[in-house]
Protein backbone atom coordinates (compact mmCIF):
# COMPACT_ATOMS: atom_id res chain seq x y z
CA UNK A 1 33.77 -42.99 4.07
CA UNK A 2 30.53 -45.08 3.07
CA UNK A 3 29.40 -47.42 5.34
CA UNK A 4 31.10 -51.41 4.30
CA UNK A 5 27.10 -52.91 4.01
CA UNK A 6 26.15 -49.86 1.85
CA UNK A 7 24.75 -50.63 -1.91
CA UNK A 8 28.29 -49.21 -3.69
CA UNK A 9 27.70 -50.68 -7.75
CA UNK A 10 24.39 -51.72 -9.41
CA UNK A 11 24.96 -54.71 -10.38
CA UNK A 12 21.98 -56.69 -11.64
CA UNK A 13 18.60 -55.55 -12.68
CA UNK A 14 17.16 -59.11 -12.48
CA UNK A 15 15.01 -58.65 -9.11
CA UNK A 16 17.19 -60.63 -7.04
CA UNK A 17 19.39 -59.18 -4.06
CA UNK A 18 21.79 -56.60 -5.55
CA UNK A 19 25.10 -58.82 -4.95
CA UNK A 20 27.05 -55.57 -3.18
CA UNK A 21 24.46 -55.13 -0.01
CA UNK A 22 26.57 -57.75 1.92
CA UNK A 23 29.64 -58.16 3.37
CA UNK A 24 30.80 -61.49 2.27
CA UNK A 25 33.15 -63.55 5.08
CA UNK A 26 36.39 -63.06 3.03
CA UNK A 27 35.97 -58.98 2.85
CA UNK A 28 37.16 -58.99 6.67
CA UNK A 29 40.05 -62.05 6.03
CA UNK A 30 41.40 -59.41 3.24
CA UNK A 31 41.05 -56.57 5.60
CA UNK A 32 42.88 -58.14 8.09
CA UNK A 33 46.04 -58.76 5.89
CA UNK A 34 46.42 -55.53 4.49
CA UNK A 35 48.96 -54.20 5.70
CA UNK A 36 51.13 -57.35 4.89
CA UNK A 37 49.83 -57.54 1.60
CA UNK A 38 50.70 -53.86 1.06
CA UNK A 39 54.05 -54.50 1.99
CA UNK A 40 54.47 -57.19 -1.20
CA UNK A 41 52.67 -55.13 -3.38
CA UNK A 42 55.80 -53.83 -5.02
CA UNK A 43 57.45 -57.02 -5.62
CA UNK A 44 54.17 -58.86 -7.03
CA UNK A 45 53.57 -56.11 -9.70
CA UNK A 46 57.38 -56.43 -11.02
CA UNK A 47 56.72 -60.29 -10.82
CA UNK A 48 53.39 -60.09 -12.80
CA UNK A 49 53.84 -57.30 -14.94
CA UNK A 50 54.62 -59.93 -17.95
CA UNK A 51 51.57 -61.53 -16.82
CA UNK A 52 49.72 -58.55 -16.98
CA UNK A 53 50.80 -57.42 -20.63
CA UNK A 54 50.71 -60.70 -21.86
CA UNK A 55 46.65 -61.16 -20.67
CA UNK A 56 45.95 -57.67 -21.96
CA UNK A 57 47.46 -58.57 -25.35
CA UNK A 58 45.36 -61.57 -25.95
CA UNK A 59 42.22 -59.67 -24.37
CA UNK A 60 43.21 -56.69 -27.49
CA UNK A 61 42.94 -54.30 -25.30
CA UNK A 62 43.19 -50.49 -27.13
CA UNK A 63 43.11 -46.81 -27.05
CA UNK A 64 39.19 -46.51 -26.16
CA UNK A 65 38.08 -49.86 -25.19
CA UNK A 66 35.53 -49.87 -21.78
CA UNK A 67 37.40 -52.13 -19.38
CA UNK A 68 35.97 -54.46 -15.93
CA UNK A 69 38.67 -55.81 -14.24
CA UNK A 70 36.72 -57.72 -11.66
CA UNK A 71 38.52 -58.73 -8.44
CA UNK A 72 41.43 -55.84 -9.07
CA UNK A 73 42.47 -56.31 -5.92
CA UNK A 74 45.17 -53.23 -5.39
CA UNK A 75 45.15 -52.25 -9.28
CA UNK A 76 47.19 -55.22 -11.12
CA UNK A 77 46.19 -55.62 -14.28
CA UNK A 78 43.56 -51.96 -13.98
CA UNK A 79 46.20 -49.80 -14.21
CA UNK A 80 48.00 -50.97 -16.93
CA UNK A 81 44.47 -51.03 -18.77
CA UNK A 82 43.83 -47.64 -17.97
CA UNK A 83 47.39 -46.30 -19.60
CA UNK A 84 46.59 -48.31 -22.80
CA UNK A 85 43.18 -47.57 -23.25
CA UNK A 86 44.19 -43.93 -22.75
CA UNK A 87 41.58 -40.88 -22.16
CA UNK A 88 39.08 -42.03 -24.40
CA UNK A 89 38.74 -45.04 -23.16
CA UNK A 90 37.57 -45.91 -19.10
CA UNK A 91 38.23 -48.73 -16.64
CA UNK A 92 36.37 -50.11 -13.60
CA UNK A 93 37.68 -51.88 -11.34
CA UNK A 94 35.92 -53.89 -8.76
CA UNK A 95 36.86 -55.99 -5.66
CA UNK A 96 35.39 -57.21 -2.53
CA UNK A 97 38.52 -55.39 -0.23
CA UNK A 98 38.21 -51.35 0.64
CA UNK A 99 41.55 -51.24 1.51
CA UNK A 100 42.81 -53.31 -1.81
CA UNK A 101 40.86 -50.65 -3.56
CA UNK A 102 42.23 -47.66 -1.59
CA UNK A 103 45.43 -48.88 -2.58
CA UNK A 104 44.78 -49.09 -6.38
CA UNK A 105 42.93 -45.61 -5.87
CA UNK A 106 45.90 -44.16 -4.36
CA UNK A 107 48.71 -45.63 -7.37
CA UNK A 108 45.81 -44.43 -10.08
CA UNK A 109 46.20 -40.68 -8.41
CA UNK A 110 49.75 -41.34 -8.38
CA UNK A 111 49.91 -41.90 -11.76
CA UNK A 112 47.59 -38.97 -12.72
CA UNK A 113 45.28 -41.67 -13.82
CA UNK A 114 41.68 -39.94 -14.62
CA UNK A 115 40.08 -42.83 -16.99
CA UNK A 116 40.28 -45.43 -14.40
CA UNK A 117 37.59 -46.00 -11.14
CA UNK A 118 37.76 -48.69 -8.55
CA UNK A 119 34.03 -50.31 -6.65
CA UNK A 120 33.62 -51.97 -4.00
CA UNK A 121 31.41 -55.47 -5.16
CA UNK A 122 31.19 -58.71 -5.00
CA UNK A 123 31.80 -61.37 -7.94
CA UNK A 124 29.72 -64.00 -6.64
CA UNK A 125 25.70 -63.85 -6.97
CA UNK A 126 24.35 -62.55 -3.42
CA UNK A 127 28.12 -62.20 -2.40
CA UNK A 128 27.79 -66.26 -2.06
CA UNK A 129 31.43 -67.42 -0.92
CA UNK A 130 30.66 -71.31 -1.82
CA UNK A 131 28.09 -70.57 -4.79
C-alpha cells in the first residue's frame, strides 16, 4: 500500500499545493472509527438508498455520463452511479478515509463493478479542515 502523505489524485494545476500531499486532522478521526462505521454500513445504505436514487435522478445521471462523487465515503451514492452509467460510462470516487475507500473498493469488486475507481483526496483547498 502507498504511503497516507503520498500525492494519490492531481488535483489542481493552479501552482498552489496539490490539496492530496497532506493528511488532514479528520483522515485519522475516520480511521479510528472504522470498524464501527463498517459495522452500520449495511443498515445506512438500505436507509439512504431512496436518498441516493432520488439525488441521482435530479443530477440525470445516464448510461455514459463521467461521474465525481466527492467525499464517497464507503461507496453510497458511487456505486449506484456506476450501475446506471453502465460500461461506457466511468465514476471516481474520492474521499479523505483509506479504509472508507477500501470498503467501497471491496463492494465495487463485489459487484463486478469495472467502470467505477475510488482516490484518496481531499475536498478542501490544501486539505484546510476550517477553510
Amino acid at each position: 500500500m502507498a504511503n497516507n502523505n503520498q500525492t494519490r489524485l492531481h488535483v489542481s494545476q493552479t501552482g498552489e499545493k496539490d490539496m492530496t500531499t497532506q493528511r488532514p486532522p479528520q483522515q485519522s478521526w475516520w480511521a479510528e472509527r472504522l470498524t464501527t462505521i463498517r459495522r452500520y454500513d449495511e443498515m445506512e445504505s438500505r436507509l439512504t438508498a431512496s436518498v441516493s436514487e432520488r439525488m441521482l435522478d435530479l443530477a440525470s445521471i445516464r448510461p455514459g455520463m463521467r461521474v465525481l462523487d466527492v467525499a464517497s465515503g464507503m461507496g453510497e451514492p458511487s456505486l449506484r452511479a456506476a450501475h446506471r452509467v453502465g460500461p461506457s460510462g466511468f465514476v471516481l470516487g474520492t474521499d479523505l478515509s483509506d479504509g472508507m475507500l477500501e470498503v467501497a473498493r471491496e463492494k465495487a469488486r463485489a459487484q463486478a463493478l469495472s467502470n467505477i475507481e475510488f482516490r484518496t483526496a481531499s475536498p478542501t483547498p490544501n486539505s484546510c479542515a476550517r477553510c
